[in-house]
C-alpha atoms as a PDB file:
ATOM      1  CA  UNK A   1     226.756-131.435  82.919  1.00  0.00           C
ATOM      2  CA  UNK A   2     228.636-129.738  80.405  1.00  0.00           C
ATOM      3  CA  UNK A   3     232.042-130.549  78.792  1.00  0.00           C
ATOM      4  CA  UNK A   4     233.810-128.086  80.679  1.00  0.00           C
ATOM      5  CA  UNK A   5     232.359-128.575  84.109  1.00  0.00           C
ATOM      6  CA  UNK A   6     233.366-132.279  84.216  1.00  0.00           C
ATOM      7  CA  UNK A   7     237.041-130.833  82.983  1.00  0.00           C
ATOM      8  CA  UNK A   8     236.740-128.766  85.823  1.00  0.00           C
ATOM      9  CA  UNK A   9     235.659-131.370  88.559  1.00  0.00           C
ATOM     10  CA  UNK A  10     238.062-133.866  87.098  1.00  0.00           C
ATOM     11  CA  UNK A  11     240.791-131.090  87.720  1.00  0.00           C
ATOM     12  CA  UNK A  12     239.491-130.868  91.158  1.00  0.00           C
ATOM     13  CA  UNK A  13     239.416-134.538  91.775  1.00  0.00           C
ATOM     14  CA  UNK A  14     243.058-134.931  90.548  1.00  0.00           C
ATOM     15  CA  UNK A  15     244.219-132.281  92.372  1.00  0.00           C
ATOM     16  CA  UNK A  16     242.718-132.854  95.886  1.00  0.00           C
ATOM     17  CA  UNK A  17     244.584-135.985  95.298  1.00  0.00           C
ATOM     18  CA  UNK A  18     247.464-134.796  94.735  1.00  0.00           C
ATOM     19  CA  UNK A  19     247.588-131.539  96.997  1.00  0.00           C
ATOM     20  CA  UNK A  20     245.563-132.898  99.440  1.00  0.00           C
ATOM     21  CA  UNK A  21     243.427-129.518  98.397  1.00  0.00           C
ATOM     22  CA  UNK A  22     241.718-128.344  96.316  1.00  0.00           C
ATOM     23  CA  UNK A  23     242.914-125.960  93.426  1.00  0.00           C
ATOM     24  CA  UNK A  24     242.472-122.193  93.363  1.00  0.00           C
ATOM     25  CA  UNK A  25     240.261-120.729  90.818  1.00  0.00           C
ATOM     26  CA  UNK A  26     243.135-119.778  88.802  1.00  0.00           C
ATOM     27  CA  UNK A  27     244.957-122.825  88.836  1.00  0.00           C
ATOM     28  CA  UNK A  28     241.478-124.579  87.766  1.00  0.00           C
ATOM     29  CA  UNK A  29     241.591-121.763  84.901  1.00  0.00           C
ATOM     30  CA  UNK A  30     244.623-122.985  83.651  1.00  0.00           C
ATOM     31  CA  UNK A  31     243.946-126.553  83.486  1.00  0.00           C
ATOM     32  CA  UNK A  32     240.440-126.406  81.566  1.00  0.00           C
ATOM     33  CA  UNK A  33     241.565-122.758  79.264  1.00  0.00           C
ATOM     34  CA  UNK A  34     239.598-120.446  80.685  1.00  0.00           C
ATOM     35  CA  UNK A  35     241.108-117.264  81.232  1.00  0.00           C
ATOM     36  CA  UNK A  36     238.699-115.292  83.203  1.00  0.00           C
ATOM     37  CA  UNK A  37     238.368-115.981  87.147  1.00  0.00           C
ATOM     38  CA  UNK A  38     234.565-115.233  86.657  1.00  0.00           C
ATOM     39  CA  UNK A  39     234.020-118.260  84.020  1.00  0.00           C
ATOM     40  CA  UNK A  40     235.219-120.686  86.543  1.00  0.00           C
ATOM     41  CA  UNK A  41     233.444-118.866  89.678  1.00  0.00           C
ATOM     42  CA  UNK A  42     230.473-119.327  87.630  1.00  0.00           C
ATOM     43  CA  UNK A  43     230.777-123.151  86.697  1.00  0.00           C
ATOM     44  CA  UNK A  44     231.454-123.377  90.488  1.00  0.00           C
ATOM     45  CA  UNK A  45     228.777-122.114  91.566  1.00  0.00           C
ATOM     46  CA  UNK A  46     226.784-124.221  88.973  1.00  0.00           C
ATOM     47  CA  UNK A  47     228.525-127.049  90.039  1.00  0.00           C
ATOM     48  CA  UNK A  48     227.841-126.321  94.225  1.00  0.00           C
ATOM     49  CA  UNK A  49     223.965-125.794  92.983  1.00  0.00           C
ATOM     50  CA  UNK A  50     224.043-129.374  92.030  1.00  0.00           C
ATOM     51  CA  UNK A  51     225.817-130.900  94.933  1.00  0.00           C
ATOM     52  CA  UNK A  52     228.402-131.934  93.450  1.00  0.00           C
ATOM     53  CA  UNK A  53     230.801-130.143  95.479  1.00  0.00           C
ATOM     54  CA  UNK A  54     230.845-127.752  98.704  1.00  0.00           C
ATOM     55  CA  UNK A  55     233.030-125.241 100.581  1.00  0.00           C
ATOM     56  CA  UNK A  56     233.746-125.051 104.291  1.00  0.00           C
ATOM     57  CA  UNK A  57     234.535-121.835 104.022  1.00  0.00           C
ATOM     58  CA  UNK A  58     233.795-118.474 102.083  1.00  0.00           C
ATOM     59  CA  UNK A  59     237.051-119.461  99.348  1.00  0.00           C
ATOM     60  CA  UNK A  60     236.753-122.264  96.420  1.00  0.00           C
ATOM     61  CA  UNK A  61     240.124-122.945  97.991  1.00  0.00           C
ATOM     62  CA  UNK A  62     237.956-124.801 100.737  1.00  0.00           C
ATOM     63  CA  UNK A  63     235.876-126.708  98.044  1.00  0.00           C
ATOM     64  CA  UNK A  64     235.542-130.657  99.075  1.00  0.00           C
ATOM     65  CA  UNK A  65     234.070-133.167  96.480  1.00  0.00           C
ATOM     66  CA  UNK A  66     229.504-133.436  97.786  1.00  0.00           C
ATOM     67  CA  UNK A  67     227.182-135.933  96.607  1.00  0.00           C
ATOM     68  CA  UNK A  68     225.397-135.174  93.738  1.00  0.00           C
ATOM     69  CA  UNK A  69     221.972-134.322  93.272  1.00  0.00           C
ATOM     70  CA  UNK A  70     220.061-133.988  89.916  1.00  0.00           C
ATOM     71  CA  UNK A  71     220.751-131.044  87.997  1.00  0.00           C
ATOM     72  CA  UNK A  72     216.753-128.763  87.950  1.00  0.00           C
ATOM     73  CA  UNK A  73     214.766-129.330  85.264  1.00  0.00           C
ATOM     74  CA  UNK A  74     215.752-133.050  84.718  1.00  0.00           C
ATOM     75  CA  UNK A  75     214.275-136.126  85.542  1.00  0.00           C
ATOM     76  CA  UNK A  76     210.066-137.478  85.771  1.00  0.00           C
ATOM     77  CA  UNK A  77     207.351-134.574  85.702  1.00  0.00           C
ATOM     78  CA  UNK A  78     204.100-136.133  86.942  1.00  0.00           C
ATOM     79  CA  UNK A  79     200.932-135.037  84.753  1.00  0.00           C
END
């Protein structure tokens, strides 16, 4: 996981705790300096791949804290 995606889920984390929800994209934006609603739909989406969080509905408004699971590409490659 990159620099700015644990920014990002550390944002999330903090605010969920906070709010009681979870931030909106922009809001996320601000926090980690990413201008662009894109970058962060991106490292989102990324970050849903993995597990590490979900959405009940279609928004990243919805997003809840998952349980990870290992990013592709890493861990034990039998021969």
């Amino acid at each position: 996981m990159s620099e700015r995606q644990e920014a990002i889920m550390r944002v999330i984390r903090s605010w969920i705790v906070e709010h009681g929800q979870a931030p909106t994209i922009r809001q996320i934006g601000e926090r980690v300096g990413l201008s662009s609603t894109s970058s962060v739909a991106y490292q989102l989406g990324r970050l849903e791949g993995w597990g590490l969080i979900t959405r009940t509905g279609r928004g990243w408004k919805t997003c809840r804290l998952g349980s990870p699971k290992p990013p592709p590409g890493r861990g034990l490659r039998s021969r």
